[in-house]
PDB file of N, CA and C in Angstrom:
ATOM      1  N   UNK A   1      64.016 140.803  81.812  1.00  0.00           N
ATOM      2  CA  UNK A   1      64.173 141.558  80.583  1.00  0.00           C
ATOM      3  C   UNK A   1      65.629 142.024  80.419  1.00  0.00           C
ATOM      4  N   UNK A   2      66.389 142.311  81.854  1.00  0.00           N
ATOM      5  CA  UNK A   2      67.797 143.034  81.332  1.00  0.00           C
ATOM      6  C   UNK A   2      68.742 141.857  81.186  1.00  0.00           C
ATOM      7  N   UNK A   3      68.163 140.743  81.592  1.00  0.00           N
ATOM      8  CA  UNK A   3      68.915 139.678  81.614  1.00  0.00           C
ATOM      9  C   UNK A   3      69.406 139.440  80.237  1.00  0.00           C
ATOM     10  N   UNK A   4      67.998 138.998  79.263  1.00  0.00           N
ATOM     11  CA  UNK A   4      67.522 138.851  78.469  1.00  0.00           C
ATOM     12  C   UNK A   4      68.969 139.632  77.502  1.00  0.00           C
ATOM     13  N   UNK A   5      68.546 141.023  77.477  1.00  0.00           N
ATOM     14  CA  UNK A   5      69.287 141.976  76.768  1.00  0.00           C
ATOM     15  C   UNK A   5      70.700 141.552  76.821  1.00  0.00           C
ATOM     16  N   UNK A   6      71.326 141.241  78.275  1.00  0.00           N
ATOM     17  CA  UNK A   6      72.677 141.348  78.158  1.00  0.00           C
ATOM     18  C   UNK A   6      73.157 139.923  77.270  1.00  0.00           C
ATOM     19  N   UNK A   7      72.083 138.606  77.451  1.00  0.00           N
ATOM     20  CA  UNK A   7      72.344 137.301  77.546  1.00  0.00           C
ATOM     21  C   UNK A   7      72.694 137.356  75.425  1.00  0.00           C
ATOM     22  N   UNK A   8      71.672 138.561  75.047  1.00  0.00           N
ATOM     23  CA  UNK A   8      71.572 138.431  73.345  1.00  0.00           C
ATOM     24  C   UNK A   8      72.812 139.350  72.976  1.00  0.00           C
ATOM     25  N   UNK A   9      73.581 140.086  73.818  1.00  0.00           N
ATOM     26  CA  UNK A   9      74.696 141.180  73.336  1.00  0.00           C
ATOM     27  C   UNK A   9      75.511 140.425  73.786  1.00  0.00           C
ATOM     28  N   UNK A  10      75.893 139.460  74.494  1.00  0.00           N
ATOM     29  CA  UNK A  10      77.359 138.621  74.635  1.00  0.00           C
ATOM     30  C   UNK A  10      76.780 137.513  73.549  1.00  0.00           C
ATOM     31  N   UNK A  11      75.816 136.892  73.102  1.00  0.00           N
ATOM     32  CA  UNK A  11      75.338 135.879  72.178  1.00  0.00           C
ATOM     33  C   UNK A  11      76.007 136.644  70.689  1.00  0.00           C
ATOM     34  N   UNK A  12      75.401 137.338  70.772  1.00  0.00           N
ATOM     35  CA  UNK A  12      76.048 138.216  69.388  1.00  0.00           C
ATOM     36  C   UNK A  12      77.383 138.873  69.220  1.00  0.00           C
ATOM     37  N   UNK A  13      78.188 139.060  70.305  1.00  0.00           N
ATOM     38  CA  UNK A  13      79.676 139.635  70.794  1.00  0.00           C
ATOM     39  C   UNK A  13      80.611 138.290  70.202  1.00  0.00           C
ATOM     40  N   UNK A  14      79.919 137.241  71.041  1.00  0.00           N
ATOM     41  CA  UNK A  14      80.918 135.833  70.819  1.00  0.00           C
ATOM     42  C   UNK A  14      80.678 135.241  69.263  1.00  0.00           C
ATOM     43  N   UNK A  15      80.003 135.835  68.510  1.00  0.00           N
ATOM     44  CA  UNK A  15      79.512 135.023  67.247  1.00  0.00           C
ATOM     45  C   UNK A  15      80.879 135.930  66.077  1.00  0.00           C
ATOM     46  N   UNK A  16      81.091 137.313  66.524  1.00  0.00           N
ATOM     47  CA  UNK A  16      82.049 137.869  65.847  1.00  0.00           C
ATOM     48  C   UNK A  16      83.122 137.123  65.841  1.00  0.00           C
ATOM     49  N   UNK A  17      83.980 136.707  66.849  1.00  0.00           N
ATOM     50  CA  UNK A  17      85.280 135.401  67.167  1.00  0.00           C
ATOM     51  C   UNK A  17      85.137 134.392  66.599  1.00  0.00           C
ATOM     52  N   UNK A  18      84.457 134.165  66.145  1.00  0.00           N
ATOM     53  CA  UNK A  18      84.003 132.520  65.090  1.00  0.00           C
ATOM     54  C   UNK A  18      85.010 133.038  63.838  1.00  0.00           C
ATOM     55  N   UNK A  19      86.141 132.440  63.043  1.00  0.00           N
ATOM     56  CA  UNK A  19      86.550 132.464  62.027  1.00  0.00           C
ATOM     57  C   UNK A  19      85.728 131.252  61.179  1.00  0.00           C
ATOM     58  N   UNK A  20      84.947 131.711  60.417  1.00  0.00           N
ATOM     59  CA  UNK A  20      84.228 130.828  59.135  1.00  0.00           C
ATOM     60  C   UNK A  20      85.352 129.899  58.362  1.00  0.00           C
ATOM     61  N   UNK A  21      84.878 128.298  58.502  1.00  0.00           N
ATOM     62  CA  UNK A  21      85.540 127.774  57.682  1.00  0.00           C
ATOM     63  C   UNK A  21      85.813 128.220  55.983  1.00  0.00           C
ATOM     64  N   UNK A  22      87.025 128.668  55.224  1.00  0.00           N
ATOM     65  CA  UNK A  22      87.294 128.535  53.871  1.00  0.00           C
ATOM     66  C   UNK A  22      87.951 127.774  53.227  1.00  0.00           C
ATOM     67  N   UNK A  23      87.086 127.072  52.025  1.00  0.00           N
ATOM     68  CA  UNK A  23      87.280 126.132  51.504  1.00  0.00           C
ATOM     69  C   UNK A  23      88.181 126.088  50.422  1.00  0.00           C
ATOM     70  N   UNK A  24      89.388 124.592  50.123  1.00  0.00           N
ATOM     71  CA  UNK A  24      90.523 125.516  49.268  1.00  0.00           C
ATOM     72  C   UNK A  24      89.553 125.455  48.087  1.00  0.00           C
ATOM     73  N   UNK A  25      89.954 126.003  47.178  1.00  0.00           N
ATOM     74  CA  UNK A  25      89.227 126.215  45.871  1.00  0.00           C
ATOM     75  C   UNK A  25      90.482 125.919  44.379  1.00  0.00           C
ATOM     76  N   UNK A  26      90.148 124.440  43.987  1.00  0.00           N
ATOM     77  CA  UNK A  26      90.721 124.728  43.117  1.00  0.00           C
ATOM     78  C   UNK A  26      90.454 124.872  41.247  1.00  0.00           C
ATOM     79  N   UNK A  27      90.407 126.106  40.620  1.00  0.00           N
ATOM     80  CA  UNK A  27      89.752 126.131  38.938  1.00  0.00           C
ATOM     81  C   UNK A  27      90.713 125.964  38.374  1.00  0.00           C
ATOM     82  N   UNK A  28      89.689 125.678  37.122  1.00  0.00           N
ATOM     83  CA  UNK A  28      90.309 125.707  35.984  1.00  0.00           C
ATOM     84  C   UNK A  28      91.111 123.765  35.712  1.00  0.00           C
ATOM     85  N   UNK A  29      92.207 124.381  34.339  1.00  0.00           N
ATOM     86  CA  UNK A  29      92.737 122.632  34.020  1.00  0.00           C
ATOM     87  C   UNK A  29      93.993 123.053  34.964  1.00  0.00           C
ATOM     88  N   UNK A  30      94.555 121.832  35.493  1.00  0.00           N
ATOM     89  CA  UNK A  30      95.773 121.858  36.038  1.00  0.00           C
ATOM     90  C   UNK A  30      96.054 120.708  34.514  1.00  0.00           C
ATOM     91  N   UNK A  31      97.415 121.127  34.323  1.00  0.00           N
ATOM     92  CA  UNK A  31      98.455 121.191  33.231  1.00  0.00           C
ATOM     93  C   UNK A  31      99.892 120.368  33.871  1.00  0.00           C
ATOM     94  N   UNK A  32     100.016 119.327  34.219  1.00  0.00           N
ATOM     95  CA  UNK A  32     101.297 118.782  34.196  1.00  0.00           C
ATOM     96  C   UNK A  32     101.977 118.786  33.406  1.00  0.00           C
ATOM     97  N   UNK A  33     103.470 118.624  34.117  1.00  0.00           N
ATOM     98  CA  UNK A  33     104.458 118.886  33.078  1.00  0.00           C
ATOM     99  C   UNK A  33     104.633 117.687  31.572  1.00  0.00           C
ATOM    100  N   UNK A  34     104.210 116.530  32.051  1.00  0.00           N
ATOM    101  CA  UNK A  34     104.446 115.439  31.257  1.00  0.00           C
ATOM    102  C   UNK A  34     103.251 115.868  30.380  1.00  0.00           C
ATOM    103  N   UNK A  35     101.735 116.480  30.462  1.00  0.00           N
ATOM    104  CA  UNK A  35     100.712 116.464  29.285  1.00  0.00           C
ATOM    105  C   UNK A  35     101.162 117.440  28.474  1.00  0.00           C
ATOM    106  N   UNK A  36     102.189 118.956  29.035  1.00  0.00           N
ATOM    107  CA  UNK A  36     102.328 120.130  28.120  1.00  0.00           C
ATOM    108  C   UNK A  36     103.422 119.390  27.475  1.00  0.00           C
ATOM    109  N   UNK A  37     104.323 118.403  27.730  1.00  0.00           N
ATOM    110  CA  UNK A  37     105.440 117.684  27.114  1.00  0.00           C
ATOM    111  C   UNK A  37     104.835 117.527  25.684  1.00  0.00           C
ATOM    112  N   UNK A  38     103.603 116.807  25.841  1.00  0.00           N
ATOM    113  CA  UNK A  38     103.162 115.864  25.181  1.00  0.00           C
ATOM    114  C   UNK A  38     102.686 116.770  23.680  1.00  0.00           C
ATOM    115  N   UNK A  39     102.147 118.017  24.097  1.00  0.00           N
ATOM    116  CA  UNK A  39     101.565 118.959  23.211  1.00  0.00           C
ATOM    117  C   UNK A  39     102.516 119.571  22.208  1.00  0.00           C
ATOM    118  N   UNK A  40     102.907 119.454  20.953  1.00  0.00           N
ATOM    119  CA  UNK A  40     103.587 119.652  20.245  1.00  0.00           C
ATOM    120  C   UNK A  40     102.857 120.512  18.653  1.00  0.00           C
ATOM    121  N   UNK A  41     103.906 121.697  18.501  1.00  0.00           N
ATOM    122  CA  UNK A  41     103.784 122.612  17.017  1.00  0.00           C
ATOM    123  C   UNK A  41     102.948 121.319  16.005  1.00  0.00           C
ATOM    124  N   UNK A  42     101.834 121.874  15.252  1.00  0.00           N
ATOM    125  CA  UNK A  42     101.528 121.036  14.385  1.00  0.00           C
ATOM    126  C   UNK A  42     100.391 120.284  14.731  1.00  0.00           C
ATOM    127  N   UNK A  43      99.839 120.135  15.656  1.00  0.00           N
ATOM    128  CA  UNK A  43      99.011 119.272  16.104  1.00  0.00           C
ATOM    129  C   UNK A  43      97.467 119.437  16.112  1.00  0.00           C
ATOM    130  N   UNK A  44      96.725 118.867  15.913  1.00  0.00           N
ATOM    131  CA  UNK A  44      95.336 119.584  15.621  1.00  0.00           C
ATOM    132  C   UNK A  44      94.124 119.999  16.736  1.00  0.00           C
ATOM    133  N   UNK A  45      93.373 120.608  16.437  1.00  0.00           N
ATOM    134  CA  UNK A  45      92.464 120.616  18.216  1.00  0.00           C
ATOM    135  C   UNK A  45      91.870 119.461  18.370  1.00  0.00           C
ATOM    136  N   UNK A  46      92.023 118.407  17.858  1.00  0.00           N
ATOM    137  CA  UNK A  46      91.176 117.471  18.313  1.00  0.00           C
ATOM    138  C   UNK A  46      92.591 116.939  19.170  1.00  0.00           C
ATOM    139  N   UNK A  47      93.198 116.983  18.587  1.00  0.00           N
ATOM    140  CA  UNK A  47      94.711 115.930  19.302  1.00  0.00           C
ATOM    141  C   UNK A  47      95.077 116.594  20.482  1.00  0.00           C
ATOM    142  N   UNK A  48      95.238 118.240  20.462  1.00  0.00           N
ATOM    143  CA  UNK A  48      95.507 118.619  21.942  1.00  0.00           C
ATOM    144  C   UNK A  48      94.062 118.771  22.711  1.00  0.00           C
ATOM    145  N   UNK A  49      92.733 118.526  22.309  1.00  0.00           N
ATOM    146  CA  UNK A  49      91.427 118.442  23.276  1.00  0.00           C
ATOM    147  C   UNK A  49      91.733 116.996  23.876  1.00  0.00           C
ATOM    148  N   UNK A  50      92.333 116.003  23.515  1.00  0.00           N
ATOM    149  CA  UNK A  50      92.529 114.749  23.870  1.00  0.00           C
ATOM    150  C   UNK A  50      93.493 114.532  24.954  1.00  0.00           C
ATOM    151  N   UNK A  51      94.586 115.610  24.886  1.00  0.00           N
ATOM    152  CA  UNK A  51      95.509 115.447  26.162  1.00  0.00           C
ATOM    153  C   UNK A  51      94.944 116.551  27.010  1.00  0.00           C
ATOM    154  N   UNK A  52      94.827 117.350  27.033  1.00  0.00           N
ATOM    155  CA  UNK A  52      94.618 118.709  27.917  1.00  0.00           C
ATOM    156  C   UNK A  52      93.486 118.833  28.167  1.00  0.00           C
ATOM    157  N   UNK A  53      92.340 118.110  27.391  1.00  0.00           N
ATOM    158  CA  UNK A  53      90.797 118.459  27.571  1.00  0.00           C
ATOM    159  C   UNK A  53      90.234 120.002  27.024  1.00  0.00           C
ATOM    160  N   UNK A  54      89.373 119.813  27.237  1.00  0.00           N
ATOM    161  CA  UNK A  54      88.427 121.076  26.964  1.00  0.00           C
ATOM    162  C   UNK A  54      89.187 122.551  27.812  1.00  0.00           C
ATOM    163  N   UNK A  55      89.496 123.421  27.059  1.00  0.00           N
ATOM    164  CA  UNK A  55      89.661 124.695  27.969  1.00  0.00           C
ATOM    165  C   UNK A  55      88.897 125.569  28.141  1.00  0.00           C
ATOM    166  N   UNK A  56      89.849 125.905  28.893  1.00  0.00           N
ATOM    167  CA  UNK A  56      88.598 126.978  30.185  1.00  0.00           C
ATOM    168  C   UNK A  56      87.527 128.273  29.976  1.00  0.00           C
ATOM    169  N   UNK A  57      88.751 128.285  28.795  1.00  0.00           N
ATOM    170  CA  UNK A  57      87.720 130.118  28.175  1.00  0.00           C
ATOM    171  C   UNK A  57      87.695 129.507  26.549  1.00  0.00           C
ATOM    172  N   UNK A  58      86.687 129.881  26.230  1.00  0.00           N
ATOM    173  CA  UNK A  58      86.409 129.790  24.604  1.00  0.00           C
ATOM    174  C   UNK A  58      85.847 131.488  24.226  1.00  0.00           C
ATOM    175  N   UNK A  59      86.779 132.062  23.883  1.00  0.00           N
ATOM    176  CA  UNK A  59      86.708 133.388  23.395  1.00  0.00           C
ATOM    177  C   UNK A  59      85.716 133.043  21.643  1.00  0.00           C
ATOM    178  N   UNK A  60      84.677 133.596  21.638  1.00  0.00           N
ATOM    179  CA  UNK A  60      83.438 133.661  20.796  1.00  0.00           C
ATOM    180  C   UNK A  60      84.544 134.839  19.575  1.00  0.00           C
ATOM    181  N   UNK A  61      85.554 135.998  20.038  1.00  0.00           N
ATOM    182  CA  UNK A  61      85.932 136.274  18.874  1.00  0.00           C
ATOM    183  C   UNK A  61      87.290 136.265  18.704  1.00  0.00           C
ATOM    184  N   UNK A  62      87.843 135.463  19.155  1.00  0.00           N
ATOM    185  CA  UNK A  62      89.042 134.797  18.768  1.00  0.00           C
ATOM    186  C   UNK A  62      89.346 133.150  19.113  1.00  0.00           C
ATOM    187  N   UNK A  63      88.455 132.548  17.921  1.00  0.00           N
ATOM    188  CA  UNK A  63      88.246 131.204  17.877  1.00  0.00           C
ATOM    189  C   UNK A  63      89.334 130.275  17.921  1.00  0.00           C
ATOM    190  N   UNK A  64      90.321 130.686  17.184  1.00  0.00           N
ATOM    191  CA  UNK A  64      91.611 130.198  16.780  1.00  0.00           C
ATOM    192  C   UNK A  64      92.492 130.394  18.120  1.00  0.00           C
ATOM    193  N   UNK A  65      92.066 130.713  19.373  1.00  0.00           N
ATOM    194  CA  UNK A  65      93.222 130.746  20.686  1.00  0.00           C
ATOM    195  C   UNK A  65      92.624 129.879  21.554  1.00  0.00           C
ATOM    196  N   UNK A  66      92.839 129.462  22.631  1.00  0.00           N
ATOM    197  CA  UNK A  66      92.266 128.207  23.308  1.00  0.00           C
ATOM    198  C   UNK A  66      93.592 128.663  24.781  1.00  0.00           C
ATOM    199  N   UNK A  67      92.723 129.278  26.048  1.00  0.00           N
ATOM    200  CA  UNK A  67      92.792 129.482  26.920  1.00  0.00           C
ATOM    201  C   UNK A  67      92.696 128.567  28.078  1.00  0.00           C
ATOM    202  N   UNK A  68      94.048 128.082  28.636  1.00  0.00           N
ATOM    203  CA  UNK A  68      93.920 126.919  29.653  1.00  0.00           C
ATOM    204  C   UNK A  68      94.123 127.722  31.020  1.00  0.00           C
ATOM    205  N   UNK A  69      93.433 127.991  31.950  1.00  0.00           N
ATOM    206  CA  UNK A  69      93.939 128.760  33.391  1.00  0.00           C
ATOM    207  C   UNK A  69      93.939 127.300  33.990  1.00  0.00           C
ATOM    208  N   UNK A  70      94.675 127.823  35.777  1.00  0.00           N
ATOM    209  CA  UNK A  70      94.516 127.358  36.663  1.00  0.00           C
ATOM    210  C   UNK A  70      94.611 127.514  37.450  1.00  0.00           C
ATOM    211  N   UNK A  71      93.717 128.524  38.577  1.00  0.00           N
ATOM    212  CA  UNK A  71      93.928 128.879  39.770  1.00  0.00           C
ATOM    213  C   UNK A  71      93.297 128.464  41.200  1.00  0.00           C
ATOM    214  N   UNK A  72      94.539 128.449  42.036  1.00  0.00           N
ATOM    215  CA  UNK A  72      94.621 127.729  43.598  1.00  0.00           C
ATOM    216  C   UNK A  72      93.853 128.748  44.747  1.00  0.00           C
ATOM    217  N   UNK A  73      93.239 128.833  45.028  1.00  0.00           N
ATOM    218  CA  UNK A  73      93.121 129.670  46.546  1.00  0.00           C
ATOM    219  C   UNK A  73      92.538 128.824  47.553  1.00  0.00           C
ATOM    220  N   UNK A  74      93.363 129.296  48.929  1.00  0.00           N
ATOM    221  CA  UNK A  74      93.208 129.104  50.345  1.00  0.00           C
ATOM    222  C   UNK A  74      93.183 129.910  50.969  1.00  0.00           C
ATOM    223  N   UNK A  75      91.960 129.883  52.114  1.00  0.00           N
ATOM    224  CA  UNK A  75      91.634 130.974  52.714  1.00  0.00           C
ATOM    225  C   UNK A  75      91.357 132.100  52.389  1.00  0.00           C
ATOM    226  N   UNK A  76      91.049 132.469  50.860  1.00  0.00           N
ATOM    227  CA  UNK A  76      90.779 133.835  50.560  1.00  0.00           C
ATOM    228  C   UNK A  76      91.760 133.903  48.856  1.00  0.00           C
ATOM    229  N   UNK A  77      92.802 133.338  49.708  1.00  0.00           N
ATOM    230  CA  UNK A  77      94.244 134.021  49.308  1.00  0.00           C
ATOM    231  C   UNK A  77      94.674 133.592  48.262  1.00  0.00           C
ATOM    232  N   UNK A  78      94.906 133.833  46.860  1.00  0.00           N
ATOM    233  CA  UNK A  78      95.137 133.070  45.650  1.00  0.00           C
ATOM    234  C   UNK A  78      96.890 132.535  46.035  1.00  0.00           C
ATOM    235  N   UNK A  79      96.972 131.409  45.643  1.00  0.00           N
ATOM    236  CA  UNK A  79      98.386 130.626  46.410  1.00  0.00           C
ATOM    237  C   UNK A  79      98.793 130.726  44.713  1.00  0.00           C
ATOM    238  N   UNK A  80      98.554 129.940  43.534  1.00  0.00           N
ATOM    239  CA  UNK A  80      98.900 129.573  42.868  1.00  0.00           C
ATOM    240  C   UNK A  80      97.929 130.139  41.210  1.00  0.00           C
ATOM    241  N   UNK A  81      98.981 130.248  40.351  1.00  0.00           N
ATOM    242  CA  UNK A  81      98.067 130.752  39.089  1.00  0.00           C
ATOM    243  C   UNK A  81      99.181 130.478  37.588  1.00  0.00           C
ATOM    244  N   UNK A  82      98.293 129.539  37.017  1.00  0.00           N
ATOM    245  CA  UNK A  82      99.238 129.450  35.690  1.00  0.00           C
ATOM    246  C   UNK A  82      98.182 129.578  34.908  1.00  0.00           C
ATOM    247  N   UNK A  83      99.171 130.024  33.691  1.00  0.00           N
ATOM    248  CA  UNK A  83      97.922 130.059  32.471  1.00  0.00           C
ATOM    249  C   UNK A  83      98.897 129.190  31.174  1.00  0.00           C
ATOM    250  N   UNK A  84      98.106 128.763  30.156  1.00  0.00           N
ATOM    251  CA  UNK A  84      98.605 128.707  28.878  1.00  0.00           C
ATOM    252  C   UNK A  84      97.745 128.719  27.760  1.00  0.00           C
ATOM    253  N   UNK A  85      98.562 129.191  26.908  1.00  0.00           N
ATOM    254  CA  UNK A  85      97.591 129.888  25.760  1.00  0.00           C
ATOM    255  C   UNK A  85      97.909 128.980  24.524  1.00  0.00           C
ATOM    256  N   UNK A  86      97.204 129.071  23.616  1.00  0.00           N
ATOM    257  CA  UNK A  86      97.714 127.934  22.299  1.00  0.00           C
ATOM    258  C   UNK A  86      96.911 128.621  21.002  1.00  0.00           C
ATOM    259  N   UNK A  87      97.854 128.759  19.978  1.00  0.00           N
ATOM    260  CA  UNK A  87      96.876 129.620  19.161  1.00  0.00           C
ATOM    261  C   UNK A  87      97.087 128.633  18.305  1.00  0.00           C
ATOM    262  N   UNK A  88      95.839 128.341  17.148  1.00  0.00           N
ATOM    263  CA  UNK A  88      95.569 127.650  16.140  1.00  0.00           C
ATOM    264  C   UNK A  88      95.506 128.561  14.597  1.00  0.00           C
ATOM    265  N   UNK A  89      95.732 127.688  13.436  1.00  0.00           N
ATOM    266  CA  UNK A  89      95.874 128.345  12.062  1.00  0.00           C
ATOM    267  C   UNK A  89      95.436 127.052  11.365  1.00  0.00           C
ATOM    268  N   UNK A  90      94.428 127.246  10.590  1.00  0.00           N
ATOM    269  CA  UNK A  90      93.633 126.114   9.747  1.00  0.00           C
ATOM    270  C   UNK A  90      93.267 124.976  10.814  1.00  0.00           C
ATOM    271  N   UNK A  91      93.510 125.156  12.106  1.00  0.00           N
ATOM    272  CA  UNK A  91      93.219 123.641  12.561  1.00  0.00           C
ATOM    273  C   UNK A  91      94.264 123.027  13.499  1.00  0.00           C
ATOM    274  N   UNK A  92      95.573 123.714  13.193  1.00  0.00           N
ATOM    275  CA  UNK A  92      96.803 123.242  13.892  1.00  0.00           C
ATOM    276  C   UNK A  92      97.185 124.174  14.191  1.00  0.00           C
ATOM    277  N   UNK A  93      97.941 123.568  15.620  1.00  0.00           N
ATOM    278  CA  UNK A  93      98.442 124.362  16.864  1.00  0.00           C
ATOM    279  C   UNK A  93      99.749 125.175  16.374  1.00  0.00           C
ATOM    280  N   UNK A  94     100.042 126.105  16.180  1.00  0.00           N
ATOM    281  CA  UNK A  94     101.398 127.282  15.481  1.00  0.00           C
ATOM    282  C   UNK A  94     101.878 127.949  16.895  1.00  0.00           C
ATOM    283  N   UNK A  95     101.327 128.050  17.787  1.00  0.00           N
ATOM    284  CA  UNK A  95     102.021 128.656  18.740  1.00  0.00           C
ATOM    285  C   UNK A  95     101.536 128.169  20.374  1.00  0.00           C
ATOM    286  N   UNK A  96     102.412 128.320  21.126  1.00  0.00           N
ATOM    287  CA  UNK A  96     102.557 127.985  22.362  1.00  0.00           C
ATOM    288  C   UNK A  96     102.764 128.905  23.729  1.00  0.00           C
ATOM    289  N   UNK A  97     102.088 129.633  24.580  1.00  0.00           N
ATOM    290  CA  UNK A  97     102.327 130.666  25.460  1.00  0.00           C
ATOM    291  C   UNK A  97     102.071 130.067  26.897  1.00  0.00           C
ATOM    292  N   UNK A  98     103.061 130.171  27.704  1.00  0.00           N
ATOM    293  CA  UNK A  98     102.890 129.115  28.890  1.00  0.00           C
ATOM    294  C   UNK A  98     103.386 130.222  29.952  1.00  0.00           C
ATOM    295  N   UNK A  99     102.923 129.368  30.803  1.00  0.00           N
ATOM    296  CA  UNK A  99     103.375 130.547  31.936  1.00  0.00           C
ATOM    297  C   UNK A  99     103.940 129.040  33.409  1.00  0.00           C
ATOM    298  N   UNK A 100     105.328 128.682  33.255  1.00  0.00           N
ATOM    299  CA  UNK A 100     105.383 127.766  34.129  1.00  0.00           C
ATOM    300  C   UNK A 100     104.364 126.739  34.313  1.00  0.00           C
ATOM    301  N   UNK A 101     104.701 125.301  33.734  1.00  0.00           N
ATOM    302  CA  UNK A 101     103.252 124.611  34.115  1.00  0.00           C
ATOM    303  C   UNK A 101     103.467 123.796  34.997  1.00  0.00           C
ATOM    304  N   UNK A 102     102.609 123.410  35.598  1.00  0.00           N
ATOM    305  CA  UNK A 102     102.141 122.588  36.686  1.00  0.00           C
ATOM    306  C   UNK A 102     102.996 121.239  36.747  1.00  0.00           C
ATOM    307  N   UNK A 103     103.063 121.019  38.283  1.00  0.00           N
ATOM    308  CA  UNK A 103     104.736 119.897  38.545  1.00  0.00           C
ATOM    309  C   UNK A 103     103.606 118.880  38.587  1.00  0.00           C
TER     310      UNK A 103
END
């Protein structure tokens, strides 16, 4: 029985020292530099859904903005985070908000 006891408190002692594998995680669109090249004033959502794809957030009350994230984490730890924003007027793209895009 004391065997027992000590054999399940070092079983359970040594299980704390285990670091759990974490997996990298990567969301959202990654945005190269050559597709945001490509995205130009004037252009309609069908033409930038065609290079950039579908984005990430579709805000229900601000229809007219179109939210691209993209964030990196390893081990926990967020490594990497860009965003870009694109606001629309009748249909076409009028503005551009970037935050460094993706090499």
């Amino acid at each position: 029985m004391r065997i027992s006891i000590i054999f399940v408190s070092l079983l359970l002692a040594s299980c704390s020292w285990l670091m759990p594998h974490k997996v990298e995680i990567r969301q959202g669109n990654l945005i190269s530099a050559e597709m945001r090249a490509r995205v130009k004033i004037g252009m309609t959502q069908q033409q930038v859904k065609v290079i950039l794809g579908t984005p990430l957030v579709n805000d229900p009350f601000h229809a007219n903005r179109w939210d691209y994230i993209y964030r990196f984490e390893q081990k926990g730890k967020l490594l990497e985070e860009k965003r870009m924003t694109l606001y629309f007027e009748n249909g076409s793209l009028q503005r551009i908000d970037d935050v460094a895009p993706a090499k």
